[in-house]
C-alpha atoms as a PDB file:
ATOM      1  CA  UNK A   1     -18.818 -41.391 -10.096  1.00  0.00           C
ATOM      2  CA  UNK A   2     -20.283 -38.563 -11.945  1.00  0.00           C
ATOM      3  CA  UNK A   3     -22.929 -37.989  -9.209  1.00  0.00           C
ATOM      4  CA  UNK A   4     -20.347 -37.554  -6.581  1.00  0.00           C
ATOM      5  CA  UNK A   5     -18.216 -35.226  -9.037  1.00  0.00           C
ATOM      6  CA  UNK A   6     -21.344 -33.283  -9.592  1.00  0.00           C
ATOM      7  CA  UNK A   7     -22.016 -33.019  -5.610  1.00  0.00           C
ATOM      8  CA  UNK A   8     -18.682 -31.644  -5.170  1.00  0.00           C
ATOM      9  CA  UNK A   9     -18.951 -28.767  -7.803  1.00  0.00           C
ATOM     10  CA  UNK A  10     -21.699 -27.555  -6.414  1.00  0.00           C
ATOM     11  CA  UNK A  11     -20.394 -27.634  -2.756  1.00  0.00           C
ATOM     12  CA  UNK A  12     -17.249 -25.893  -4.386  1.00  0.00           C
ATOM     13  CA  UNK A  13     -19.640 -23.407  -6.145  1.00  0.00           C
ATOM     14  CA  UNK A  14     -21.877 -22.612  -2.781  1.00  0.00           C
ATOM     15  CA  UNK A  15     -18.596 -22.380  -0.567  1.00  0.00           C
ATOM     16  CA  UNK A  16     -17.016 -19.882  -3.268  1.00  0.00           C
ATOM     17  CA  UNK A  17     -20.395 -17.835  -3.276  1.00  0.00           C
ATOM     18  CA  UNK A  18     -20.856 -17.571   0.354  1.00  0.00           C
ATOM     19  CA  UNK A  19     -17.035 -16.424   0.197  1.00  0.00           C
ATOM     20  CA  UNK A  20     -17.903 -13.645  -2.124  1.00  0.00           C
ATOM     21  CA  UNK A  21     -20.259 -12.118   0.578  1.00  0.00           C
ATOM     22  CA  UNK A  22     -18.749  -8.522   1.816  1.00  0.00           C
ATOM     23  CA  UNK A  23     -19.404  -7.138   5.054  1.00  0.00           C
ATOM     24  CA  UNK A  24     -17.817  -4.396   7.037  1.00  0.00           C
ATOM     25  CA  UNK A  25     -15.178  -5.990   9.263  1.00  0.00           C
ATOM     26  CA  UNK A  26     -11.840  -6.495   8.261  1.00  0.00           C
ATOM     27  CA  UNK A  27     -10.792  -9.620   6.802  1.00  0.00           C
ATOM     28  CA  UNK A  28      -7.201 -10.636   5.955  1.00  0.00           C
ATOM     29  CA  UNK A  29      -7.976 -12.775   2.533  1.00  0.00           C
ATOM     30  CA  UNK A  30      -9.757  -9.329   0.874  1.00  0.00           C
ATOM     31  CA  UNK A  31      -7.026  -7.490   0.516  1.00  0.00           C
ATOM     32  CA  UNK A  32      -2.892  -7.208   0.324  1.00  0.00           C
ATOM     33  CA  UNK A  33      -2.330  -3.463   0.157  1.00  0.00           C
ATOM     34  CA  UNK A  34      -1.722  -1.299   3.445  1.00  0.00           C
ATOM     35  CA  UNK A  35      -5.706  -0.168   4.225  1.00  0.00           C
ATOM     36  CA  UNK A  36      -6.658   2.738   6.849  1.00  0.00           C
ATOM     37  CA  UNK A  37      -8.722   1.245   9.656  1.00  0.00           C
ATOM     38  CA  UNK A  38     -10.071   2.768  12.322  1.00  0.00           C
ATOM     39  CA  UNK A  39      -9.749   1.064  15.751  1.00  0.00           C
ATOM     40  CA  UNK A  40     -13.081   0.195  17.433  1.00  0.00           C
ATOM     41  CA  UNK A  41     -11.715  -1.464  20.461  1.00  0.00           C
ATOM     42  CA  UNK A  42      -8.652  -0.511  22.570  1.00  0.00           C
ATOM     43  CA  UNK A  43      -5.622  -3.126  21.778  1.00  0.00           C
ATOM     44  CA  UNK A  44      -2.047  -3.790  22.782  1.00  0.00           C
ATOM     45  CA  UNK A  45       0.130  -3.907  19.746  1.00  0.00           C
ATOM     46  CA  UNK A  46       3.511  -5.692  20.479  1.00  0.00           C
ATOM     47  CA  UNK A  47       6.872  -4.893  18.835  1.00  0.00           C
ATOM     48  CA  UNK A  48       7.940  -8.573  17.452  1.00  0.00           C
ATOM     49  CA  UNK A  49      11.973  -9.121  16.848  1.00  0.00           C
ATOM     50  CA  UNK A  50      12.232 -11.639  14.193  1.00  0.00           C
ATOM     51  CA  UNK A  51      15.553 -13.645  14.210  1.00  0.00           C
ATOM     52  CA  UNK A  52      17.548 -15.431  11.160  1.00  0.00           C
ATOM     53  CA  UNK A  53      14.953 -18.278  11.528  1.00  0.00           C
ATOM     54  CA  UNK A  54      11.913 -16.341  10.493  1.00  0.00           C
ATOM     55  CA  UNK A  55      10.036 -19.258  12.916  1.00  0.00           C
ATOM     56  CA  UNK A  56      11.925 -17.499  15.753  1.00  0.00           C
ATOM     57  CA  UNK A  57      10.559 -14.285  17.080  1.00  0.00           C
ATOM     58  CA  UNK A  58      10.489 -12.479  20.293  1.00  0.00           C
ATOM     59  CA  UNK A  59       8.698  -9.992  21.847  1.00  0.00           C
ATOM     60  CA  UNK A  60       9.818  -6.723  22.360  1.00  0.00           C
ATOM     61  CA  UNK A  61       8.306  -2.913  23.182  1.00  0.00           C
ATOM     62  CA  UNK A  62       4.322  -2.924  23.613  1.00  0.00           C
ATOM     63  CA  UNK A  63       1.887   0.035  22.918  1.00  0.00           C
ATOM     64  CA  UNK A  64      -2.063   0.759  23.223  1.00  0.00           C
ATOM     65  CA  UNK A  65      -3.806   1.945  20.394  1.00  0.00           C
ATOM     66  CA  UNK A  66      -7.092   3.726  21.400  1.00  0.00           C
ATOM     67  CA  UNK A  67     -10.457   3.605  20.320  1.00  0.00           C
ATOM     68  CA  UNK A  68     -11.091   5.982  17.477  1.00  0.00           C
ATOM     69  CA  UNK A  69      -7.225   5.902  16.406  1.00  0.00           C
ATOM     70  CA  UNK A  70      -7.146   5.843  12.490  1.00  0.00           C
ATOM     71  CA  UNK A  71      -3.837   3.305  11.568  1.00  0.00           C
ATOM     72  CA  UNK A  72      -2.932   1.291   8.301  1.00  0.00           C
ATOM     73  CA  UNK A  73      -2.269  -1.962   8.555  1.00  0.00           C
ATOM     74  CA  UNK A  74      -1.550  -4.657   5.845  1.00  0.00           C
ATOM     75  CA  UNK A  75      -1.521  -8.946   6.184  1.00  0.00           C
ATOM     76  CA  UNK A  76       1.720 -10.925   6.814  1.00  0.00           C
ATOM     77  CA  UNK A  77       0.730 -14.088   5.915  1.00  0.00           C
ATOM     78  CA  UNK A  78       2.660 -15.578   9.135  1.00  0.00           C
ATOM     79  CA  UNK A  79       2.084 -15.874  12.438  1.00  0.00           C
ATOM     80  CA  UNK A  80       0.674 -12.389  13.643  1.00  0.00           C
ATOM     81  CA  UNK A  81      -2.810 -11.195  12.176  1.00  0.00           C
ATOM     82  CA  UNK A  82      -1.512  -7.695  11.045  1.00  0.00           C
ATOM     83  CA  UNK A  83       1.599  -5.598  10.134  1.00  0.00           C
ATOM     84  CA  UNK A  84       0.866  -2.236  11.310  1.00  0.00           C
ATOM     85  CA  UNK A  85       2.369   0.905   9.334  1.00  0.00           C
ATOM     86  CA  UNK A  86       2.612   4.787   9.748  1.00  0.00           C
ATOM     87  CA  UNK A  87       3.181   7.220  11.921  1.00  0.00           C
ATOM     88  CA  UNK A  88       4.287   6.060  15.827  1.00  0.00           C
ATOM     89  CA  UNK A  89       5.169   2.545  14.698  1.00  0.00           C
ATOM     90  CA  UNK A  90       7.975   2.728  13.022  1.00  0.00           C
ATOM     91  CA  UNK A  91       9.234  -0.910  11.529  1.00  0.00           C
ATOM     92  CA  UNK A  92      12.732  -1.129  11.136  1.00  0.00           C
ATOM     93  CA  UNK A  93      14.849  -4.048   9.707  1.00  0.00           C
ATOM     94  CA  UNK A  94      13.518  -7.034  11.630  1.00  0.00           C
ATOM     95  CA  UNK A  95      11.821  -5.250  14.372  1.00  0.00           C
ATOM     96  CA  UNK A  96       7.693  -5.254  13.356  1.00  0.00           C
ATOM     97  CA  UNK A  97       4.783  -4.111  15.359  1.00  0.00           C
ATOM     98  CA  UNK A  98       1.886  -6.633  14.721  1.00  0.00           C
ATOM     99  CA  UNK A  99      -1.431  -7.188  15.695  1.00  0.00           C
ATOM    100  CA  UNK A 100      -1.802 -10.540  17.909  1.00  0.00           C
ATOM    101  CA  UNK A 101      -3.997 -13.174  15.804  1.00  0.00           C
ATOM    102  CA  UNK A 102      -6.159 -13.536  19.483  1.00  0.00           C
ATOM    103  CA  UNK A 103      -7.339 -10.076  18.364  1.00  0.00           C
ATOM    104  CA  UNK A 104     -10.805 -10.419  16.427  1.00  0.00           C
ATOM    105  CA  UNK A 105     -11.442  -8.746  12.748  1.00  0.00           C
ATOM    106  CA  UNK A 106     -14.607  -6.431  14.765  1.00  0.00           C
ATOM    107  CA  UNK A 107     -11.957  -4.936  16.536  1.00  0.00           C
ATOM    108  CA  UNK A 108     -11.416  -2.354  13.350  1.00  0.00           C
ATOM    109  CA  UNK A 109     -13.360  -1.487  10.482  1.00  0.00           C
ATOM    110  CA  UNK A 110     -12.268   0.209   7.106  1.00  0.00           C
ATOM    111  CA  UNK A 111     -11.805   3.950   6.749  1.00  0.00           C
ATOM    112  CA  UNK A 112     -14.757   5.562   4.847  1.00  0.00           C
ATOM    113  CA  UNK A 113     -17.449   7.663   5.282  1.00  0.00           C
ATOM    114  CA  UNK A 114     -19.960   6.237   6.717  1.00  0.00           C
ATOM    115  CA  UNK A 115     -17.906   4.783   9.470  1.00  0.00           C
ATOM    116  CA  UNK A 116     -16.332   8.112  10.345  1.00  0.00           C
ATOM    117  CA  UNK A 117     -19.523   9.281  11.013  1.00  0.00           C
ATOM    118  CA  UNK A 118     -20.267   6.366  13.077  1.00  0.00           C
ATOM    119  CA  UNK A 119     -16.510   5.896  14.892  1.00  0.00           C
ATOM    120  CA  UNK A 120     -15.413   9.042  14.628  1.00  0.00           C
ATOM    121  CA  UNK A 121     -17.530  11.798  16.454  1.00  0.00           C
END
């Protein structure tokens, strides 16, 4: 019994390590504040009406955001991948634009310098 409890402490410890490991893309579990991103990949952001049911949403409006377009963006927790905030996407009472979950975390990177120099030329 003790063998087994130790086995699974140390698979807890290595998964929590490998966890700790930062890179550059985006990932929803780092973070809860809004964060600037730049966009590194042109993507349709959809305009998501949610009804009294919060399980029941439809689709509204859609708009492109373009490669090189600096937005903030902040994790819902739901069903989309990303809230998105600021200027040209306004959210109003129960009207959202998201991020699609299909969408993959490369598709932005955070705002600083280095990748302003990189993204933004």
């Amino acid at each position: 019994m003790k063998k087994i409890v130790k086995i699974l402490l140390a698979f807890l410890l290595l998964l929590s390590l490998s966890a700790t490991v930062k890179s550059q893309k985006v990932f929803a579990q780092d973070w809860v504040k809004p964060k600037k991103v730049i966009v590194t990949r042109r993507m349709k952001v959809y305009q998501v009406h949610v009804k009294d049911p919060v399980y029941k949403s439809t689709l509204g409006k859609h708009k492109w955001i373009k490669k090189g377009q600096v937005v903030r963006i902040t994790h819902p927790g739901v069903n989309y991948a990303f809230f998105i905030l600021g200027k040209g996407f306004k959210n109003t009472g129960r009207r959202w634009w998201v991020i699609p979950r299909h969408y993959q975390c490369d598709w932005f990177v955070w705002y600083n310098k280095h990748n302003v120099k990189k993204y933004l030329r």
